[in-house]
PDB file of N, CA and C in Angstrom:
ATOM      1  N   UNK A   1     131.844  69.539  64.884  1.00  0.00           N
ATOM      2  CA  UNK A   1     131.937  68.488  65.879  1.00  0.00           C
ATOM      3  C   UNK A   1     131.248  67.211  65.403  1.00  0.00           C
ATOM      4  N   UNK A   2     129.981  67.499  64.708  1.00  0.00           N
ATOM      5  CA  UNK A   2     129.142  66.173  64.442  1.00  0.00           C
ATOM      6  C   UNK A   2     130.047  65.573  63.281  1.00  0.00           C
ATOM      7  N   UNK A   3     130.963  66.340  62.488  1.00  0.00           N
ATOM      8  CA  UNK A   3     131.760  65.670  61.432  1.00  0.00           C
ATOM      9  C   UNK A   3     132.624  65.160  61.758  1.00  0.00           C
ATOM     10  N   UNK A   4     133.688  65.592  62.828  1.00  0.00           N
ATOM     11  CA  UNK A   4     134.295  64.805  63.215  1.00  0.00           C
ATOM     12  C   UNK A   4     134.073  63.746  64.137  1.00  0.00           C
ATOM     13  N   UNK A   5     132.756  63.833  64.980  1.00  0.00           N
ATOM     14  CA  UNK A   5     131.922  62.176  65.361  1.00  0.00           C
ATOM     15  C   UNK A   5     131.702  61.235  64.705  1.00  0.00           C
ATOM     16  N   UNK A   6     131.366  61.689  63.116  1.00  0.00           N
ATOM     17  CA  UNK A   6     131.102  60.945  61.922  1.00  0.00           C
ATOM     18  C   UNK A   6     132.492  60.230  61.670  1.00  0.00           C
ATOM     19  N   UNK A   7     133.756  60.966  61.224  1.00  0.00           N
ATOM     20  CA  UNK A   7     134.745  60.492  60.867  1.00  0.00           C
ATOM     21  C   UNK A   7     135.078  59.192  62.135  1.00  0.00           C
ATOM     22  N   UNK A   8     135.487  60.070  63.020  1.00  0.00           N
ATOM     23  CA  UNK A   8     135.374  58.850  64.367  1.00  0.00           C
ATOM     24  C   UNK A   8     134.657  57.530  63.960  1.00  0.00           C
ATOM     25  N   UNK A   9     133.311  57.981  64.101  1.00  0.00           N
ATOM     26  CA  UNK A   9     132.792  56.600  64.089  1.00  0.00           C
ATOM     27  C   UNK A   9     132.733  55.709  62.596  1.00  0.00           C
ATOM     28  N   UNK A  10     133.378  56.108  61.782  1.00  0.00           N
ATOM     29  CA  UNK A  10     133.451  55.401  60.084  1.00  0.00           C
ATOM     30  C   UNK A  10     134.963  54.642  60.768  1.00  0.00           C
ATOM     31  N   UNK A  11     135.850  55.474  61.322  1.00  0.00           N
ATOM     32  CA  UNK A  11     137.208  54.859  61.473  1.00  0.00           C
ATOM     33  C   UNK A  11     137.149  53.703  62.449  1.00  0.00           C
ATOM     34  N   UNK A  12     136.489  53.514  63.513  1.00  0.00           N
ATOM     35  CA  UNK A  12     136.163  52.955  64.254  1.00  0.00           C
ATOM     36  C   UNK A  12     135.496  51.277  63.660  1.00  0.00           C
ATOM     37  N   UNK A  13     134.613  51.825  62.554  1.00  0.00           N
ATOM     38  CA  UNK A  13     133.889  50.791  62.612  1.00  0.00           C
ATOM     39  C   UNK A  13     134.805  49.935  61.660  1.00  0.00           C
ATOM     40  N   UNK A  14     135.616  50.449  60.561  1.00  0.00           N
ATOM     41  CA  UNK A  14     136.422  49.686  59.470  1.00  0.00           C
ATOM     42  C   UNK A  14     137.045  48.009  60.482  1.00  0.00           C
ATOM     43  N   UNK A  15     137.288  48.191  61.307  1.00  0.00           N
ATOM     44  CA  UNK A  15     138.011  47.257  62.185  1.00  0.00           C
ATOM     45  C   UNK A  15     137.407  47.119  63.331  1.00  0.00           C
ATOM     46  N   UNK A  16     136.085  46.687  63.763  1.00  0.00           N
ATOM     47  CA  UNK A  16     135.155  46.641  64.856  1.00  0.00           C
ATOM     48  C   UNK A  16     135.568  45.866  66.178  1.00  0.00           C
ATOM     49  N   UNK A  17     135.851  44.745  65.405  1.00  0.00           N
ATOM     50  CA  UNK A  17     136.308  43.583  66.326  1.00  0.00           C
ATOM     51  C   UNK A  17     137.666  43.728  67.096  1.00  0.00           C
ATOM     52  N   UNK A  18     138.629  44.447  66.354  1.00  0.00           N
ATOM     53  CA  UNK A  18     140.078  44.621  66.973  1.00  0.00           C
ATOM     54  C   UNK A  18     139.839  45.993  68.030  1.00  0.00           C
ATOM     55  N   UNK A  19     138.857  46.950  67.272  1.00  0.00           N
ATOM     56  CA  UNK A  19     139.313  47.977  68.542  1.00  0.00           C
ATOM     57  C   UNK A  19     137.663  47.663  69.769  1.00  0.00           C
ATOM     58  N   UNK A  20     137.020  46.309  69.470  1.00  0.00           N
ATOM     59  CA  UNK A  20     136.290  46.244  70.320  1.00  0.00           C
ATOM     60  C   UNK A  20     137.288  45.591  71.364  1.00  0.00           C
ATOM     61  N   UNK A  21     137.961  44.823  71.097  1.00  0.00           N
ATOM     62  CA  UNK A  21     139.270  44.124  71.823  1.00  0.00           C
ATOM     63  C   UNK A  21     139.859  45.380  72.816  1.00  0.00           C
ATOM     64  N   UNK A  22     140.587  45.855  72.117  1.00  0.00           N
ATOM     65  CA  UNK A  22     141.458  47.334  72.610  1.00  0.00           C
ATOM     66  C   UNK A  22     140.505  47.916  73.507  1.00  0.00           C
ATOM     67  N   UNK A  23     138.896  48.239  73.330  1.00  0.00           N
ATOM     68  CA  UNK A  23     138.594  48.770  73.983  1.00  0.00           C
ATOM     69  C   UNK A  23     138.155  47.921  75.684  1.00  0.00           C
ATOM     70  N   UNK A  24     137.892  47.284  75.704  1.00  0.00           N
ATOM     71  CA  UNK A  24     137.855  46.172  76.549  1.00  0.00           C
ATOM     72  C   UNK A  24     139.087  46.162  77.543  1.00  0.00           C
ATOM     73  N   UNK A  25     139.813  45.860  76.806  1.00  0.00           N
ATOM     74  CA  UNK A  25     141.804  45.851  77.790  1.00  0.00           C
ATOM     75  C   UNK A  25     141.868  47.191  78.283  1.00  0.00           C
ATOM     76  N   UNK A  26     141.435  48.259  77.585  1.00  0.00           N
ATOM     77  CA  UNK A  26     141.940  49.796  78.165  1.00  0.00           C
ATOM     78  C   UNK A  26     140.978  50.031  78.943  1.00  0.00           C
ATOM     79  N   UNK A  27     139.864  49.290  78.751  1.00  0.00           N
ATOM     80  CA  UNK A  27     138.388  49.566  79.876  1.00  0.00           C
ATOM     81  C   UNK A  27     138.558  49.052  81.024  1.00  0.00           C
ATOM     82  N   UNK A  28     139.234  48.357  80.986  1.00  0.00           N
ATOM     83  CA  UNK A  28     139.793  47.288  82.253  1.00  0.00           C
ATOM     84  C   UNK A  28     141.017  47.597  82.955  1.00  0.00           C
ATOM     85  N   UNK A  29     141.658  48.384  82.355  1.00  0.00           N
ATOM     86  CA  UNK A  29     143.189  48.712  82.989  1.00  0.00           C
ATOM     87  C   UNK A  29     142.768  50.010  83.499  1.00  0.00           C
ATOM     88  N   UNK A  30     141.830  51.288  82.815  1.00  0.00           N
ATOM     89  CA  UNK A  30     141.648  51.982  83.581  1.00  0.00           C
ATOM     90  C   UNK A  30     141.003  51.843  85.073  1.00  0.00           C
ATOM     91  N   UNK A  31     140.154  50.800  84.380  1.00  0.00           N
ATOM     92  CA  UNK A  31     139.007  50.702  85.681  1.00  0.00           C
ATOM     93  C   UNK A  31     139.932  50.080  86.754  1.00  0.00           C
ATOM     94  N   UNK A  32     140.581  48.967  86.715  1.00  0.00           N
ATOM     95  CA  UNK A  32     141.561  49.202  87.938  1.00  0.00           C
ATOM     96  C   UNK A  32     142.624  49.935  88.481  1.00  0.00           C
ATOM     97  N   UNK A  33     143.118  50.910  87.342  1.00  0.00           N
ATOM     98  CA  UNK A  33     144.097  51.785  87.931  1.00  0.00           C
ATOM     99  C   UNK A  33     143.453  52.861  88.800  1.00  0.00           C
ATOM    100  N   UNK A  34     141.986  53.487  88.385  1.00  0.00           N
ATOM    101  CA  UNK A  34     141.439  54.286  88.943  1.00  0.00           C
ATOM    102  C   UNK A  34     140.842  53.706  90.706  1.00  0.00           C
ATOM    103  N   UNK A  35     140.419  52.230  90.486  1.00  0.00           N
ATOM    104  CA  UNK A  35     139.939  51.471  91.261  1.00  0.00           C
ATOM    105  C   UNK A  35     140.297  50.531  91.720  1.00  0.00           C
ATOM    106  N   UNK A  36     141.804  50.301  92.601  1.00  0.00           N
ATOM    107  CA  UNK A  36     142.063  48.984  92.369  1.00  0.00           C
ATOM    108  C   UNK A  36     141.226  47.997  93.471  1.00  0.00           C
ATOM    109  N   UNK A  37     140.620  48.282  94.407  1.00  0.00           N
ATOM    110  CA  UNK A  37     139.960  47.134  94.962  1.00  0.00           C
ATOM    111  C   UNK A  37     138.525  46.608  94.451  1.00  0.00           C
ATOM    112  N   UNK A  38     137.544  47.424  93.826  1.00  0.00           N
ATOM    113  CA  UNK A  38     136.876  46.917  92.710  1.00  0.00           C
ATOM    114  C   UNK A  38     136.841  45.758  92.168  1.00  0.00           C
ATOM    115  N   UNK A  39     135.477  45.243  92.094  1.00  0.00           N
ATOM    116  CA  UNK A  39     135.776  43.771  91.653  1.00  0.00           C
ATOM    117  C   UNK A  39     135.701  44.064  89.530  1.00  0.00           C
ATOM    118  N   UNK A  40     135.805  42.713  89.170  1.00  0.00           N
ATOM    119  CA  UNK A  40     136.459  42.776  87.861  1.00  0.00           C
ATOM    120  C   UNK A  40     134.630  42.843  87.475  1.00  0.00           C
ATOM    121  N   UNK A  41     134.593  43.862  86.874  1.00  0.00           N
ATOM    122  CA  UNK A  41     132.627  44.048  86.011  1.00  0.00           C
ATOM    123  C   UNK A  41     133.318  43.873  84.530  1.00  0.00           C
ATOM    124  N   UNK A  42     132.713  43.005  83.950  1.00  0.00           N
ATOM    125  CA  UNK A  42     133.069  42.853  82.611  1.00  0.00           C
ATOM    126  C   UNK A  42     132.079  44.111  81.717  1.00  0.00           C
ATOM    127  N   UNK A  43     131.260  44.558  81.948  1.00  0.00           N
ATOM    128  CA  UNK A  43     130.098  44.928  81.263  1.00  0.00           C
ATOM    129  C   UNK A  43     130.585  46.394  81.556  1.00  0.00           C
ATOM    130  N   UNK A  44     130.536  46.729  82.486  1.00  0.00           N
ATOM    131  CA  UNK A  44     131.528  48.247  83.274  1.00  0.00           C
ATOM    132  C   UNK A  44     132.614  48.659  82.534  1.00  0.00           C
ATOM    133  N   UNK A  45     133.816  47.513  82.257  1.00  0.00           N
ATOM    134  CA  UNK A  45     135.017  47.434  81.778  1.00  0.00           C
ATOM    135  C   UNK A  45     134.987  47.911  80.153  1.00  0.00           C
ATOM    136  N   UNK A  46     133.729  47.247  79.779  1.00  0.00           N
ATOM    137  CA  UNK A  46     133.349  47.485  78.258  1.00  0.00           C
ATOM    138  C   UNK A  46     132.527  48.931  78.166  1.00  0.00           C
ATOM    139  N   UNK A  47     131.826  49.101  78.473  1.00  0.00           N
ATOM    140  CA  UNK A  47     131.493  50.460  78.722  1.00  0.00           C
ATOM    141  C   UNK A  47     132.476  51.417  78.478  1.00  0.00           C
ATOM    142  N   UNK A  48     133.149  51.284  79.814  1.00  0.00           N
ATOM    143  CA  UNK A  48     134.442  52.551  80.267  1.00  0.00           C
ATOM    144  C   UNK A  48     135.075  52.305  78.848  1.00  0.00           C
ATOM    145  N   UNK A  49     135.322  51.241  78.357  1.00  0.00           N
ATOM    146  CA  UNK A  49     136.645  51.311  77.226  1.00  0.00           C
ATOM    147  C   UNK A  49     135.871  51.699  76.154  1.00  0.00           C
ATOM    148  N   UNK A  50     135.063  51.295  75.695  1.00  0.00           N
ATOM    149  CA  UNK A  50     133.846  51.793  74.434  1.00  0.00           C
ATOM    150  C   UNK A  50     134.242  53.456  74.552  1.00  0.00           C
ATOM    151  N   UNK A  51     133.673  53.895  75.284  1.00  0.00           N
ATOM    152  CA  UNK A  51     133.530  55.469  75.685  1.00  0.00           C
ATOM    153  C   UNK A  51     134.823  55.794  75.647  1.00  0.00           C
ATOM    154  N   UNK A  52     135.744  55.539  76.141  1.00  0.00           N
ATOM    155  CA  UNK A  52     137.411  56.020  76.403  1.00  0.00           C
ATOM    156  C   UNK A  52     137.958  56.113  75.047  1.00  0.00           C
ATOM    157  N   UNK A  53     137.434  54.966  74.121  1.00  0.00           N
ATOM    158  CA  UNK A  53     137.771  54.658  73.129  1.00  0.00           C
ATOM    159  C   UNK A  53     137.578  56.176  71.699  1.00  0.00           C
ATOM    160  N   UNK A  54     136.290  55.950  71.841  1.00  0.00           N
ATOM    161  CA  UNK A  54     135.759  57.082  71.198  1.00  0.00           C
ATOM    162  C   UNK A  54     136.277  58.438  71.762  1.00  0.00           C
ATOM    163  N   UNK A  55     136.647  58.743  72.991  1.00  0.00           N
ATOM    164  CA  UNK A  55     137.056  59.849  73.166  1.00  0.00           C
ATOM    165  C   UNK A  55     138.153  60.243  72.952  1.00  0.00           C
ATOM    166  N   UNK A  56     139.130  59.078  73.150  1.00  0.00           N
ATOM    167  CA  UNK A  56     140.548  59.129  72.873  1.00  0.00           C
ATOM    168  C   UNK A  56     140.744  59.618  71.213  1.00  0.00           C
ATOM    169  N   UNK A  57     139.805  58.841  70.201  1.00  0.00           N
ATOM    170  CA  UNK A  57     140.078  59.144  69.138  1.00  0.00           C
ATOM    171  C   UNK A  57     139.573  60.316  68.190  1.00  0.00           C
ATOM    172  N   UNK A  58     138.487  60.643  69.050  1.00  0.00           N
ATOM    173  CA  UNK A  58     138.002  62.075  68.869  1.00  0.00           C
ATOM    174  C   UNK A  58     138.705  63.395  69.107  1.00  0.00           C
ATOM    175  N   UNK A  59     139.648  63.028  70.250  1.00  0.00           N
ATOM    176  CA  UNK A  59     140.632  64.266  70.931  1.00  0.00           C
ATOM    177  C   UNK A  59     141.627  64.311  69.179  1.00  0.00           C
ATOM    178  N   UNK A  60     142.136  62.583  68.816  1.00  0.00           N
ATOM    179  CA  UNK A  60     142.888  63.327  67.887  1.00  0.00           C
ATOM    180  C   UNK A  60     142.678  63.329  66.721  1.00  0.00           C
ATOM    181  N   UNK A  61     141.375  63.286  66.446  1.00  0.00           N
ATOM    182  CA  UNK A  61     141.070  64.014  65.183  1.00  0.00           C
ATOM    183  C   UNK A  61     140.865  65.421  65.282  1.00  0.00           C
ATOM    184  N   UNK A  62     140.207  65.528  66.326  1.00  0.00           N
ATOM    185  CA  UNK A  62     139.674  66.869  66.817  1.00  0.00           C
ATOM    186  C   UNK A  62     140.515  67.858  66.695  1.00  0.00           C
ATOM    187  N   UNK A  63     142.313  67.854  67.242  1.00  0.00           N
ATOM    188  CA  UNK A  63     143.724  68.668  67.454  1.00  0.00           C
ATOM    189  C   UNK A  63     143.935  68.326  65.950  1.00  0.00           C
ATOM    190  N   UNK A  64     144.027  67.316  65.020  1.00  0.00           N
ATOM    191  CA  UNK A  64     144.242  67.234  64.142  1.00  0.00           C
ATOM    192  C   UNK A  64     145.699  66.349  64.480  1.00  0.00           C
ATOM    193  N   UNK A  65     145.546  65.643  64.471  1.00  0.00           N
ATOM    194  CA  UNK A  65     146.909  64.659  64.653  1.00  0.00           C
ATOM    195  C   UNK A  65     146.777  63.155  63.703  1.00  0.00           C
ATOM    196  N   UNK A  66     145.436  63.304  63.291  1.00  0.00           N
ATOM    197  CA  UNK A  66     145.167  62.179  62.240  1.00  0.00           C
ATOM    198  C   UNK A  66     146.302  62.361  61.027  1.00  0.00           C
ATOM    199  N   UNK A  67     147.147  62.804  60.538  1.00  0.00           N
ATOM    200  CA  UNK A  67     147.670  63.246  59.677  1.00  0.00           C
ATOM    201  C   UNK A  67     148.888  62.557  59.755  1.00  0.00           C
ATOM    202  N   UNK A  68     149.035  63.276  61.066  1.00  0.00           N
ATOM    203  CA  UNK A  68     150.647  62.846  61.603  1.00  0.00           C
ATOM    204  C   UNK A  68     150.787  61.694  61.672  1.00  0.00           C
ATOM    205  N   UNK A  69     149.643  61.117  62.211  1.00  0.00           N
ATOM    206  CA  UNK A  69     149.641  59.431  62.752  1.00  0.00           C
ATOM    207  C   UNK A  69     149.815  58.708  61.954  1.00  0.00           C
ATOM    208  N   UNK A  70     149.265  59.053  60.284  1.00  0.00           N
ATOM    209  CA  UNK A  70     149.012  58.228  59.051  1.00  0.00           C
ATOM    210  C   UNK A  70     150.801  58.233  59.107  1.00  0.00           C
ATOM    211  N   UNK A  71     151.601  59.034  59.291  1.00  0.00           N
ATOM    212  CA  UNK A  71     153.220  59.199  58.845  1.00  0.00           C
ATOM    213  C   UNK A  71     153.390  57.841  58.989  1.00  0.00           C
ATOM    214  N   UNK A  72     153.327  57.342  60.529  1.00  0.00           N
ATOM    215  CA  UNK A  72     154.205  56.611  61.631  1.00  0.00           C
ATOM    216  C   UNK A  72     152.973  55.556  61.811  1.00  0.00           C
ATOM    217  N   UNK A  73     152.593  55.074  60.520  1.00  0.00           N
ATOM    218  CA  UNK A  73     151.565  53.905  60.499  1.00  0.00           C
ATOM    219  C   UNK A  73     151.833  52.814  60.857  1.00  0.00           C
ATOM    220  N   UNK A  74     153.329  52.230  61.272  1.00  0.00           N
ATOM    221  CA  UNK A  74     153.721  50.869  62.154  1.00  0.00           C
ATOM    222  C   UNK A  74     153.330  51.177  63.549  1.00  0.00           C
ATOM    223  N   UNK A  75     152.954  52.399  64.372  1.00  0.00           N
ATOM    224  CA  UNK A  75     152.478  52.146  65.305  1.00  0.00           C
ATOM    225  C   UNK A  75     151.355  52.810  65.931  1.00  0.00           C
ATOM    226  N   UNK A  76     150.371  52.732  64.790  1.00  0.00           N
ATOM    227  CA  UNK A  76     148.527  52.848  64.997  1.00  0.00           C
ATOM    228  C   UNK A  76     148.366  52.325  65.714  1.00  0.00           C
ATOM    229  N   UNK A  77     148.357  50.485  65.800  1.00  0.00           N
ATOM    230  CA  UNK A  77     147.686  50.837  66.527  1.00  0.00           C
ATOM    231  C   UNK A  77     148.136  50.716  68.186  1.00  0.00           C
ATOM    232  N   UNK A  78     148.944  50.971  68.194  1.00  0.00           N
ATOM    233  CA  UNK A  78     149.838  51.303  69.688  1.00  0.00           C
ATOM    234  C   UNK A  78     149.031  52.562  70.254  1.00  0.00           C
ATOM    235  N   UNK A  79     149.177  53.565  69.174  1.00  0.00           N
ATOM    236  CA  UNK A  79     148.835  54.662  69.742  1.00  0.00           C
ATOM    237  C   UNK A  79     147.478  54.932  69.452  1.00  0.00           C
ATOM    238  N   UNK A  80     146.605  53.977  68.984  1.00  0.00           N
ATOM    239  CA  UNK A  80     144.826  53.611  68.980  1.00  0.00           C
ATOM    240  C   UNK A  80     144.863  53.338  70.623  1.00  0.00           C
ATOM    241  N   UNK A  81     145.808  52.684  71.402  1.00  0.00           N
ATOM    242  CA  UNK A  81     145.703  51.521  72.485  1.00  0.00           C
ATOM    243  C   UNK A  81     145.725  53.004  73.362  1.00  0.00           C
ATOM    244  N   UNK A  82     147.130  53.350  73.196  1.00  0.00           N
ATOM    245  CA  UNK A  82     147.410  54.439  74.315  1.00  0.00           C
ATOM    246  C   UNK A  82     146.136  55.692  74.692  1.00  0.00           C
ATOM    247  N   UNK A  83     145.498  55.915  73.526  1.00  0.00           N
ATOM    248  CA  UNK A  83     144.257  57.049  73.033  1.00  0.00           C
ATOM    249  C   UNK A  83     143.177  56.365  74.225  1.00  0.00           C
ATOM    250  N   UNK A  84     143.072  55.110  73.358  1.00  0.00           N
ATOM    251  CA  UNK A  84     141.425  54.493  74.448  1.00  0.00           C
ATOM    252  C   UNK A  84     142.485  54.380  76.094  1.00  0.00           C
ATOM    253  N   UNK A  85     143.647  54.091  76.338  1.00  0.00           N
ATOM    254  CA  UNK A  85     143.408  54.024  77.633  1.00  0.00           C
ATOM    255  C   UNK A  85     143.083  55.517  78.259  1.00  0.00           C
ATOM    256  N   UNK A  86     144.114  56.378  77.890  1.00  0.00           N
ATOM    257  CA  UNK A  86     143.519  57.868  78.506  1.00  0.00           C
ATOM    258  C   UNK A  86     142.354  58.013  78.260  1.00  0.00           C
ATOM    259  N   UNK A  87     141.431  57.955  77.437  1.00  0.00           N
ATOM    260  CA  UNK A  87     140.237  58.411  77.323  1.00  0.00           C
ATOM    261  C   UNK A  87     139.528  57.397  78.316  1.00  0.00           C
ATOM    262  N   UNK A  88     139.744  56.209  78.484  1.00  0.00           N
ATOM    263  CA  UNK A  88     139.125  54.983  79.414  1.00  0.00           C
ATOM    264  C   UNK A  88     139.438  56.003  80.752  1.00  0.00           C
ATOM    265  N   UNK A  89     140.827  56.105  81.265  1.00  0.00           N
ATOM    266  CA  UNK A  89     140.796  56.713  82.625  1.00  0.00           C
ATOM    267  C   UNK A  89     140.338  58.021  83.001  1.00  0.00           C
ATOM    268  N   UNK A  90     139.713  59.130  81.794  1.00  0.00           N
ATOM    269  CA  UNK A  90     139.175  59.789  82.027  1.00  0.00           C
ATOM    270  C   UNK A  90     137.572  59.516  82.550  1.00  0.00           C
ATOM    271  N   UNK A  91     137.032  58.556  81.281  1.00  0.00           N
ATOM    272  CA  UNK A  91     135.707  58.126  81.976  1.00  0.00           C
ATOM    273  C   UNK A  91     135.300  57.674  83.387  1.00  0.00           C
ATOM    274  N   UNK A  92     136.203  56.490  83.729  1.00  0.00           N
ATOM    275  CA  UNK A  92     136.417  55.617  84.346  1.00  0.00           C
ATOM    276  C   UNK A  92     136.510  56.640  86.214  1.00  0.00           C
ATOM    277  N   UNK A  93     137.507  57.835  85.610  1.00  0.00           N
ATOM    278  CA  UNK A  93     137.747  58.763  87.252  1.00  0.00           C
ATOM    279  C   UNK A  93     136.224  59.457  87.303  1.00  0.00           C
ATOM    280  N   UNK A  94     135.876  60.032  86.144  1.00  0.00           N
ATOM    281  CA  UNK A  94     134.769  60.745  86.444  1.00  0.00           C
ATOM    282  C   UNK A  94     133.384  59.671  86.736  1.00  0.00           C
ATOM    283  N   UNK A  95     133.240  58.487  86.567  1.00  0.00           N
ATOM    284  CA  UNK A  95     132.264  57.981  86.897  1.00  0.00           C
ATOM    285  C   UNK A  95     132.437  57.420  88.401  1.00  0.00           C
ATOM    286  N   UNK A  96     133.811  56.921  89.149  1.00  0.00           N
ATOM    287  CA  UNK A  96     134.087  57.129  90.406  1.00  0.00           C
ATOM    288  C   UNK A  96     133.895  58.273  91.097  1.00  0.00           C
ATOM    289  N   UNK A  97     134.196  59.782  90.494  1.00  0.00           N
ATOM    290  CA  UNK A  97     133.686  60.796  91.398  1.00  0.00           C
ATOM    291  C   UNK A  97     132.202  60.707  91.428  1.00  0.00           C
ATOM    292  N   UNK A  98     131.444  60.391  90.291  1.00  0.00           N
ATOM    293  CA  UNK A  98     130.118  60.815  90.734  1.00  0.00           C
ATOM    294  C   UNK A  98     129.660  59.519  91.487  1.00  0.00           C
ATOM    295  N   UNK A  99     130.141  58.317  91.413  1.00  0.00           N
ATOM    296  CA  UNK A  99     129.417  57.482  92.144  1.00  0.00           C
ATOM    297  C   UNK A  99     130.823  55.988  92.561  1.00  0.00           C
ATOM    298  N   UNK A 100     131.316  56.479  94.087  1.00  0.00           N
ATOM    299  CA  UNK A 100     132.344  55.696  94.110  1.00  0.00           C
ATOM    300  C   UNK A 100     131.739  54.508  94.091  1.00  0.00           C
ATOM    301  N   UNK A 101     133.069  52.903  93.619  1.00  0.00           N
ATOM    302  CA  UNK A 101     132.565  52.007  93.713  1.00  0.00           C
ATOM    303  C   UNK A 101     133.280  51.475  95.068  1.00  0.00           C
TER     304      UNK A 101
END
């Protein structure tokens, strides 16, 4: 597990700025899909997507789908985007159950 946290976070960091972007937009789309009357928290939004982010891409290293993905490399990072949003709306529901906003 800690190796593939490692890999995660080496892949992550090669391109900081673009999937700090990505993570931000998917932090924000979860947080209102889960929440839509919620006001807009920029800092919340970044959070949720940071975390979503990393989880999303951990699930597919983790199943092993890093492989596959390298095939169909015109649309990384589509499916970098799609990863952090599920992983964003996973965070994003479970931090509404424990503490609605």
């Amino acid at each position: 597990m800690q190796e593939i946290a490692r890999e995660v976070y080496a892949y992550l960091q090669a391109n900081a700025v673009l999937y700090a972007g990505i993570a931000f937009v998917a932090g924000f789309l979860a947080h209102k899909t889960v929440v839509r009357e919620a006001s807009s928290a920029f800092v919340l939004s970044a959070i949720i997507g940071l975390v979503g982010l990393f989880l999303g891409q951990f699930m597919l290293f983790y199943f092993g789908l890093k492989e596959h993905l390298e095939k169909i490399s015109e649309f990384r990072l589509l499916l970098d985007f799609i990863a952090a949003y599920i992983g964003s709306f996973i965070v994003a529901t479970l931090i509404h159950f424990v503490k609605p906003l």
